[in-house]
Protein backbone atom coordinates (compact mmCIF):
# COMPACT_ATOMS: atom_id res chain seq x y z
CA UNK A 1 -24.33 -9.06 14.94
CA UNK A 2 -23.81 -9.11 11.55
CA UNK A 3 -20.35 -10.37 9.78
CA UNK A 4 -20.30 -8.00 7.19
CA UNK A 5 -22.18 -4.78 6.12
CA UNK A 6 -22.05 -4.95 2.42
CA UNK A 7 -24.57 -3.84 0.08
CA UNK A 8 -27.66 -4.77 0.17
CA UNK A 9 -28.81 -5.22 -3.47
CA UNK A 10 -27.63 -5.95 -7.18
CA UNK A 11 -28.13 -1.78 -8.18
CA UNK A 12 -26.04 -1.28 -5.29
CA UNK A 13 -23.06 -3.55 -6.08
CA UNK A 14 -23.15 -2.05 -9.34
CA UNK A 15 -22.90 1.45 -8.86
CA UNK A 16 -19.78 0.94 -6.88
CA UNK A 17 -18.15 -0.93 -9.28
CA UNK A 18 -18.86 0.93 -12.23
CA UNK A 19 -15.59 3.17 -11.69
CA UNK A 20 -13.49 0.15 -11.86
CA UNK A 21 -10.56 0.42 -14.75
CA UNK A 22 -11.04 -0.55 -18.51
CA UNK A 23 -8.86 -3.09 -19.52
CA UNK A 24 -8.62 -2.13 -22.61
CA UNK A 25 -7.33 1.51 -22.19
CA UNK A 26 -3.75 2.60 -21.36
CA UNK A 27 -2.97 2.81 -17.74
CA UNK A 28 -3.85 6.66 -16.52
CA UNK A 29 -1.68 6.94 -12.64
CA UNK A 30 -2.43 10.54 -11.10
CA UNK A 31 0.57 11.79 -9.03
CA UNK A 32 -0.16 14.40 -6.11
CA UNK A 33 2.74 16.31 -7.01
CA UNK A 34 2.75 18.50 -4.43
CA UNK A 35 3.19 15.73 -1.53
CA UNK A 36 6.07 14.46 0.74
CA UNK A 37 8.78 16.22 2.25
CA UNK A 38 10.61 17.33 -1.31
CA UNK A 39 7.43 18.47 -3.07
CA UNK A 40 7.40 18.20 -7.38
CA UNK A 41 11.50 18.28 -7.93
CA UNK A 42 11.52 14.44 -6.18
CA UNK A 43 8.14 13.58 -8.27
CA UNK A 44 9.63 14.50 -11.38
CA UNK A 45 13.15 13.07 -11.09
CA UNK A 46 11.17 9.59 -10.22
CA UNK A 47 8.98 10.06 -13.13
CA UNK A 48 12.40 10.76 -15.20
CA UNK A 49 12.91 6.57 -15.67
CA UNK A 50 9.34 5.63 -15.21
CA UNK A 51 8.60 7.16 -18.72
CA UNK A 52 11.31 5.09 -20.18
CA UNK A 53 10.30 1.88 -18.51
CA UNK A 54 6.29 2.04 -19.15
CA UNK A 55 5.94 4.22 -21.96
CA UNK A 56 2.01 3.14 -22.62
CA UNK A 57 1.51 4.28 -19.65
CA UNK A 58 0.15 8.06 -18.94
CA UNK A 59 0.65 10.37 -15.80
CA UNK A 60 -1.39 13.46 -14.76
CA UNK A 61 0.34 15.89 -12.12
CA UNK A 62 -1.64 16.73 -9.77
CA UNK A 63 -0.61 20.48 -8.16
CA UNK A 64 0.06 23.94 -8.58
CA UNK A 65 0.08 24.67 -12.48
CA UNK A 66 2.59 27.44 -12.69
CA UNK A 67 4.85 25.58 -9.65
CA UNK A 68 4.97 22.40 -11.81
CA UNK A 69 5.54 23.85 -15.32
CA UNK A 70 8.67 25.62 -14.14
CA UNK A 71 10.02 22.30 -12.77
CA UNK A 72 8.91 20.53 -16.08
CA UNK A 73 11.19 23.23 -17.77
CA UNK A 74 14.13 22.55 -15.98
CA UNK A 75 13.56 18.54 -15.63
CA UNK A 76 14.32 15.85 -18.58
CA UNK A 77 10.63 15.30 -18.62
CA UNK A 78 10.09 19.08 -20.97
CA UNK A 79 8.15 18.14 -23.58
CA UNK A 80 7.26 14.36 -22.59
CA UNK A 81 3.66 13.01 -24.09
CA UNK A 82 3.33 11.22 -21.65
CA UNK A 83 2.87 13.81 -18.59
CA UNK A 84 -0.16 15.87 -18.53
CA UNK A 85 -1.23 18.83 -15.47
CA UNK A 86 -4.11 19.13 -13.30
CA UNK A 87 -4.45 22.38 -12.08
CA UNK A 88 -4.60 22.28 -7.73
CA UNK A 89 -4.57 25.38 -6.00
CA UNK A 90 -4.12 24.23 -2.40
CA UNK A 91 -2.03 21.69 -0.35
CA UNK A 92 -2.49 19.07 2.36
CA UNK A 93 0.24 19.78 5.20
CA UNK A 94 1.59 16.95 6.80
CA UNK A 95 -0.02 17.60 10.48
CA UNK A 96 -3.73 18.64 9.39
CA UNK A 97 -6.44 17.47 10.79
CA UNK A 98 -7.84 14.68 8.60
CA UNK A 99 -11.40 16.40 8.93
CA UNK A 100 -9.95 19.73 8.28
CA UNK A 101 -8.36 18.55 4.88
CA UNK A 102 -11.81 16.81 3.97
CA UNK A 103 -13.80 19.87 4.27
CA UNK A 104 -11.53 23.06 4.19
CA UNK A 105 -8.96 21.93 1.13
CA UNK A 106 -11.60 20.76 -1.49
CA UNK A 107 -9.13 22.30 -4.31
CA UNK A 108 -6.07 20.33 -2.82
CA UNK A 109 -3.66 17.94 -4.64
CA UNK A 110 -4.91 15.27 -3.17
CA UNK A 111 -8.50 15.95 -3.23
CA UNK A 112 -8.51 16.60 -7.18
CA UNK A 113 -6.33 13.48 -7.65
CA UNK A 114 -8.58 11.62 -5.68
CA UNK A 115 -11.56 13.16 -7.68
CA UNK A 116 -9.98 11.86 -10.66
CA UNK A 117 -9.94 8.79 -9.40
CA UNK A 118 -13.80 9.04 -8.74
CA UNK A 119 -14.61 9.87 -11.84
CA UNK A 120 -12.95 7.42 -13.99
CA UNK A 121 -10.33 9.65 -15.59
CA UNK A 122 -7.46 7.98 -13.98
CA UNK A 123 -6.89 4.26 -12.80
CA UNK A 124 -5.24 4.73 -9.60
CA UNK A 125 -3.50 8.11 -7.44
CA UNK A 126 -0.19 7.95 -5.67
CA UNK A 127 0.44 10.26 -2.60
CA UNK A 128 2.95 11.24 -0.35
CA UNK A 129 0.73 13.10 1.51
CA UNK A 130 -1.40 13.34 5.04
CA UNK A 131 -2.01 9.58 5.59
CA UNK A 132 -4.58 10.53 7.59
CA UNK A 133 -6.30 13.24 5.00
CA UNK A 134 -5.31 10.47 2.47
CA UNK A 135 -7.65 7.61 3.48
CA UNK A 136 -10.24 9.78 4.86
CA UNK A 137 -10.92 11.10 1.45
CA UNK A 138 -10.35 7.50 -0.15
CA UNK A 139 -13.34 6.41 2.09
CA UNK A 140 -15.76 9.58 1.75
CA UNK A 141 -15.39 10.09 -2.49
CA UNK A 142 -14.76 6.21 -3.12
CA UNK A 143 -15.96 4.07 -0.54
CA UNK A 144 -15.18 0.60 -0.03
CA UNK A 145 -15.63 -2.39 -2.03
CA UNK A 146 -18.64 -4.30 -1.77
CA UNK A 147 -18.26 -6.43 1.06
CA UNK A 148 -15.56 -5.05 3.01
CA UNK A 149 -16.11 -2.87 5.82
CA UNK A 150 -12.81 -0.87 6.26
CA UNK A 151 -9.93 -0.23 4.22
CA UNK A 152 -6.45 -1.49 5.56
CA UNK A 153 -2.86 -0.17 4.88
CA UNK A 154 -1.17 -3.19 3.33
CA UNK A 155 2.83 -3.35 2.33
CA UNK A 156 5.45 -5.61 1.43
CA UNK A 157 8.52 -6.45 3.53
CA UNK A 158 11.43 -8.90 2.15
CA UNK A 159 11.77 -11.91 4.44
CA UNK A 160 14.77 -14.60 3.98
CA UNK A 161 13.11 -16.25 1.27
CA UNK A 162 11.11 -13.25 -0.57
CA UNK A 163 8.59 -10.81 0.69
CA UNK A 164 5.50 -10.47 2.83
CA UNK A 165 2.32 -8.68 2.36
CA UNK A 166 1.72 -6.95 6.18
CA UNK A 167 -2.15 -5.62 6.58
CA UNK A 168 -3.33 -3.77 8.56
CA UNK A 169 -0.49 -1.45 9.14
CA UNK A 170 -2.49 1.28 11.15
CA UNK A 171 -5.61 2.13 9.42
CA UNK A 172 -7.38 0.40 12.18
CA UNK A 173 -6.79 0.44 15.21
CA UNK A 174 -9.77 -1.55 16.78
CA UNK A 175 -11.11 -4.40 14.76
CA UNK A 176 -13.72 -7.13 14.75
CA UNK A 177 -12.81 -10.89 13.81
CA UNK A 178 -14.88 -10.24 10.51
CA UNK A 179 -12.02 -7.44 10.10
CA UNK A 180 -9.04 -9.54 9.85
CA UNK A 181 -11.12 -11.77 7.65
CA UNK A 182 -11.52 -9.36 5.33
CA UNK A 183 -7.90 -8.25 5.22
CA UNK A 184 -6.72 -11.58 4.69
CA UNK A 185 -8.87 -12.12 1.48
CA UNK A 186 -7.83 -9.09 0.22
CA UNK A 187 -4.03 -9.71 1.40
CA UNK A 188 -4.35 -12.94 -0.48
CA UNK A 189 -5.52 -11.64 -3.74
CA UNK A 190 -2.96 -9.01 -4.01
CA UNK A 191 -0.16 -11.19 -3.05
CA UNK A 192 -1.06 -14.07 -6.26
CA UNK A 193 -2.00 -10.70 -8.47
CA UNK A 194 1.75 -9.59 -7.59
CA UNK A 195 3.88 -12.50 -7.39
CA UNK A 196 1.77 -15.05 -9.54
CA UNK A 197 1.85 -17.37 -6.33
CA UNK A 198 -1.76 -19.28 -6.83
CA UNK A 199 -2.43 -20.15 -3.09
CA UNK A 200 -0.64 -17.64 -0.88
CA UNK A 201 0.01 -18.61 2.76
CA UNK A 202 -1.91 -16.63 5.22
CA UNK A 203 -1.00 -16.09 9.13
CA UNK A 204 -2.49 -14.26 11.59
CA UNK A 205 0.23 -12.82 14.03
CA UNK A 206 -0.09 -13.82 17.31
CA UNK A 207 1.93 -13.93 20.47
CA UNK A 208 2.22 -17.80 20.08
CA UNK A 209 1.57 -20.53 16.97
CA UNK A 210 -0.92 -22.57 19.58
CA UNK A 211 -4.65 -21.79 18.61
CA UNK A 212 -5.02 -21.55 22.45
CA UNK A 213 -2.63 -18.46 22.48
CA UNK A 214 -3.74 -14.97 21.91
CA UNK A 215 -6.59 -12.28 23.12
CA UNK A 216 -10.28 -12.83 22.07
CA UNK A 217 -9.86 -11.32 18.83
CA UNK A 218 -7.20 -13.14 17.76
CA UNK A 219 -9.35 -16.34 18.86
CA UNK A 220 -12.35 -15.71 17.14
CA UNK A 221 -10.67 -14.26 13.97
CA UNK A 222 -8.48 -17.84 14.11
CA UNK A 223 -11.70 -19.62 13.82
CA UNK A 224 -12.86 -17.63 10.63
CA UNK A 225 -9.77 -18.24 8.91
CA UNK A 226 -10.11 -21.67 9.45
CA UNK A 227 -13.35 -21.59 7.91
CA UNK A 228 -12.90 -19.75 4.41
CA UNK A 229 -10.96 -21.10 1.63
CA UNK A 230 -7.56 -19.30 2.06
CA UNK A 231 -4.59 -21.56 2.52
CA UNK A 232 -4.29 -20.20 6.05
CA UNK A 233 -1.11 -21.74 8.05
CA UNK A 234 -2.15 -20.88 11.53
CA UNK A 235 -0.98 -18.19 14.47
CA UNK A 236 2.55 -16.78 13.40
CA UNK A 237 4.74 -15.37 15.65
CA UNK A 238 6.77 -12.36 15.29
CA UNK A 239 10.23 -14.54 15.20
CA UNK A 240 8.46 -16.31 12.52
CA UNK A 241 7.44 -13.50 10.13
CA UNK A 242 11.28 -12.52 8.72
CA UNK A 243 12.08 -16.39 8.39
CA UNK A 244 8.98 -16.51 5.63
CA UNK A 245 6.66 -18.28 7.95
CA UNK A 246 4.22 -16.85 5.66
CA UNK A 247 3.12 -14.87 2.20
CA UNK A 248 0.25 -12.54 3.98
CA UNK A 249 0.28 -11.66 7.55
CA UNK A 250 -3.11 -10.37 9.19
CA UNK A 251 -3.39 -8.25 12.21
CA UNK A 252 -5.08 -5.05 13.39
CA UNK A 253 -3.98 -1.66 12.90
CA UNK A 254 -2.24 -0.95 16.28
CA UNK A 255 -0.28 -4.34 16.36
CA UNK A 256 0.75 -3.53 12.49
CA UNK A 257 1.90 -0.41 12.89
CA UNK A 258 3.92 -1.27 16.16
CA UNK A 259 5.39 -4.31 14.15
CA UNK A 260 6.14 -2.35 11.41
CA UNK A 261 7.88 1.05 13.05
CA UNK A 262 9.91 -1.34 15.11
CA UNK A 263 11.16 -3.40 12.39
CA UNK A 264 12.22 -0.17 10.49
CA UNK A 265 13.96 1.08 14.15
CA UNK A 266 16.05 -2.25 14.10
CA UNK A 267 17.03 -2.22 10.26
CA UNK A 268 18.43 1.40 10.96
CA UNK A 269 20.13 0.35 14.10
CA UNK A 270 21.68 -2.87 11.93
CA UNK A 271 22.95 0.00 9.43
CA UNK A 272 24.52 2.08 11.84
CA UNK A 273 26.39 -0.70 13.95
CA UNK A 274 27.74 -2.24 10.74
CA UNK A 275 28.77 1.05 9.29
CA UNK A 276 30.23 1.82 12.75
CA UNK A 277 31.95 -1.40 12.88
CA UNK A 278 34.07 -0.96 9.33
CA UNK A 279 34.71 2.64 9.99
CA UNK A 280 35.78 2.36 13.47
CA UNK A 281 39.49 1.16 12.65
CA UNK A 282 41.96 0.27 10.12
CA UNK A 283 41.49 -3.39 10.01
CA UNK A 284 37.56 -2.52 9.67
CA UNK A 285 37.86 -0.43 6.51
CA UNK A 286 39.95 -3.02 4.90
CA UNK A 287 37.28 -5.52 5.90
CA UNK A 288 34.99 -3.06 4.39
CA UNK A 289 37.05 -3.36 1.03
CA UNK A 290 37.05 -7.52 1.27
CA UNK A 291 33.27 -7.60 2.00
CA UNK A 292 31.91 -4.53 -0.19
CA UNK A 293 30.23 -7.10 -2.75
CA UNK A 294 28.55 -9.30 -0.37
CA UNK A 295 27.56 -6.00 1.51
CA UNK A 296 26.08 -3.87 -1.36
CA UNK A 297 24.00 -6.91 -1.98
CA UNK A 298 22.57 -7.05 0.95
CA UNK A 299 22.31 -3.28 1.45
CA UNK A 300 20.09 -3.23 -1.90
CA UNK A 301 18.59 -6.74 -0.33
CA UNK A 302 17.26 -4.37 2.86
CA UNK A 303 16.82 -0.99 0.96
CA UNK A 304 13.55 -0.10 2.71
CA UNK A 305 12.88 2.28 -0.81
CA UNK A 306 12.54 -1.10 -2.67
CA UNK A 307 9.56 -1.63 -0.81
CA UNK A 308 7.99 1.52 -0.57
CA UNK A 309 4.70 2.15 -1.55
CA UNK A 310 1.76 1.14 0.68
CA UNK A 311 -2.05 0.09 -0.99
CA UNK A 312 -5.23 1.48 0.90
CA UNK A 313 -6.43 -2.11 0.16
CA UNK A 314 -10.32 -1.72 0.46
CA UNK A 315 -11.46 1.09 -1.54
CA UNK A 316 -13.64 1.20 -4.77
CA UNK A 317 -10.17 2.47 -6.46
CA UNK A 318 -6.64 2.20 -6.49
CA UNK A 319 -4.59 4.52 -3.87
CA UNK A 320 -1.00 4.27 -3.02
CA UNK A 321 0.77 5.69 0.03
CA UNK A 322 4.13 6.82 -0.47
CA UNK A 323 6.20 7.64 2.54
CA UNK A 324 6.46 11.53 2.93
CA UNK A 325 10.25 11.59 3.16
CA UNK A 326 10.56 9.17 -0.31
CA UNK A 327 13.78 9.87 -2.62
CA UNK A 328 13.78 9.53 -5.95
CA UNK A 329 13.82 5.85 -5.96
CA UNK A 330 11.60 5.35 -3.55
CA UNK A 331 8.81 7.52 -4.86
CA UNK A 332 9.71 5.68 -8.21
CA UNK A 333 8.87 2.45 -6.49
CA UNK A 334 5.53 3.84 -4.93
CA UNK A 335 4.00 4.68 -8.81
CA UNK A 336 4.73 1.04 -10.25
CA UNK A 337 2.77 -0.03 -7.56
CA UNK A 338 0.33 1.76 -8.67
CA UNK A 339 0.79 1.18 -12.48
CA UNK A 340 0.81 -2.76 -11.41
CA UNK A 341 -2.07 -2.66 -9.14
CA UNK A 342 -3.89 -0.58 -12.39
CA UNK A 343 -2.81 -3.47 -15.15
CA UNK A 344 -4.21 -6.00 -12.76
CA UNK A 345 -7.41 -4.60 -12.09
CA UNK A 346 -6.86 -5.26 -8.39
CA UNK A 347 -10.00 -3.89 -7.21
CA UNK A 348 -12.27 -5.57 -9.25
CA UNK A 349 -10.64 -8.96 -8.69
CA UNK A 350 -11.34 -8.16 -5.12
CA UNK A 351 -14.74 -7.80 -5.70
CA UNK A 352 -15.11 -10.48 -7.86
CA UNK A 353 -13.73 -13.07 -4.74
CA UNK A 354 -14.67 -11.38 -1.79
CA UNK A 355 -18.44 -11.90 -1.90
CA UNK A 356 -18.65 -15.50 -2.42
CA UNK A 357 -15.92 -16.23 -0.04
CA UNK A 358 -17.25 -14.44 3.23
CA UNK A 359 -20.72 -15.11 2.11
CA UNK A 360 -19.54 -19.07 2.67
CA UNK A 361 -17.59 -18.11 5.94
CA UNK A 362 -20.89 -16.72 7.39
CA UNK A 363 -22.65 -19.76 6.35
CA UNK A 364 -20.29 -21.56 8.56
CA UNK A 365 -20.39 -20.03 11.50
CA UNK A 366 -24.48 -19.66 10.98
């Protein structure tokens, strides 16, 4: 079996780079407007500060003309230079079908944003759509990069000592060794474009640090990270990951999304007890009042909409996934993201790395 399917020729590698970002140009982010939960009026009021904090940088609405132009009216964004519309006459719901959305909703939010995307005009889309609809598009109109065989759904979380980059966080739900592999190169590289950190640490989680430990996939997958060049620490296990046992942790798409959904279930049970616990009595508010420094801190420490904003790491272009319920700040954090992802070129620099590394892991194992 082959390691990787990637393309086969120069032309090929090519052609699906060509659609990469110019440097040179100002950042273009399209925004499917018509996403989420709170539709345009929570798009606009994130776009509100945005404007003010990147101003070279340019954002195209993707959604129902007449729908956005009367929020424009009534937002602080009437008359901005920096927001531009792209006319979408139909919508995404949350519950379609992926395969429905592909080929019944060509005229969508998303599919025009994506097609955008596709055709150079913007540098990356950010959604709070279908995730579902929203990667089966990214992998039909943009396709992968050469050399990676699936996309993955890669996000930060904040550990004790910073953050970690989690991939794959349910894009995949049954991998191959190669898989992981592939995830962790491209965890890598986005974690040193984003924090500057030269050799990230990569894990693999596992339900033990002992290379013995594990099913066969996490085995064999062990063995290829061992091979490449990454700066791979070994099997981490879950108690590890929040301690900062590592910068990029590597797993399929079932385990990820388990990990993830249960760590959000805890951080909202945390919430509730405390706020419980200072509410429940006299003494407890008065507490409250003692502690409200060191507790706003850490609320803003844990604010899960500081780290929203998930990449669809894999594609021949930049997509972020916002989550459908997103607030203002949330959705905020989501687009710079994007914008940073765009200024870094992250897909090409993926490209640029992932060829010779895996090409030397199969040489390896040959």
């Amino acid at each position: 079996m082959r390691l990787l399917q990637g393309p086969r020729n120069g032309t090929e590698v090519r052609r699906r780079l060509k659609r990469f970002p110019d440097a040179n140009k100002l950042p273009q982010i399209a925004v499917d407007a018509m996403s989420g939960d709170s539709g345009p009026r929570t798009v606009l009021r994130a776009l509100v500060g945005l404007i003010k904090d990147y101003p070279d940088v340019q954002f195209r609405l993707v959604g129902d003309e007449a729908v956005l132009r009367s929020e424009l009216q009534r937002s602080r964004l009437k008359g901005s230079a920096q927001i531009q519309i792209q006319h979408a006459s139909q919508v995404v719901a949350m519950d379609e079908a992926p395969s429905q959305a592909l080929r019944g909703k060509r005229d969508s939010s998303m599919h025009v944003a994506i097609g955008l995307l596709r055709d150079g005009h913007v540098d990356a889309v950010v959604s709070a759509g279908n995730t579902g609809a929203l990667m089966a598009m990214g992998k039909v109109f943009l396709r992968t990069i050469p050399g990676i065989d699936r996309p993955a759904i890669a996000a930060f979380l904040p550990t004790q000592h910073g953050r970690v980059l989690v991939l794959d966080l349910g894009a995949n739900v049954d991998c191959h060794p190669e898989h992981l592999l592939q995830f962790a190169v491209m965890g890598a590289i986005l974690f040193a474009q984003v924090t500057g950190t030269a050799k990230p640490r990569v894990g693999l989680l596992n339900i033990g640090s002992e290379e013995i430990k594990g099913n066969e996939l996490v085995k064999a997958a062990n063995v290829l990270l061992r091979q490449s060049h990454l700066n791979f620490v070994g099997n981490v296990e879950g108690s590890q990951v929040y301690q900062g046992g590592c910068d990029v942790l590597v797993c399929d798409g079932f385990v990820g999304n388990v990990f993830l959904k249960t760590s959000e279930g805890l951080a909202a049970m945390v919430r509730q007890e405390l706020r419980a616990s200072y509410t429940r009595s006299t003494y407890g508010r008065l507490a409250y009042l003692i502690n409200r420094p060191i507790l706003q801190q850490l609320r803003r420490r844990l604010d899960s909409r500081q780290y929203n904003g998930a990449t669809l790491l894999g594609l021949n272009g930049i997509i972020i996934k916002s989550h459908g319920n997103a607030d203002r700040l949330a959705f905020a954090r989501a687009v710079e993201v994007a914008i940073a992802e765009a200024r870094h070129r992250l897909t090409l620099e993926i490209a640029k790395v992932v060829q010779d590394d895996l090409a030397q892991v199969i040489r390896n194992s040959a």
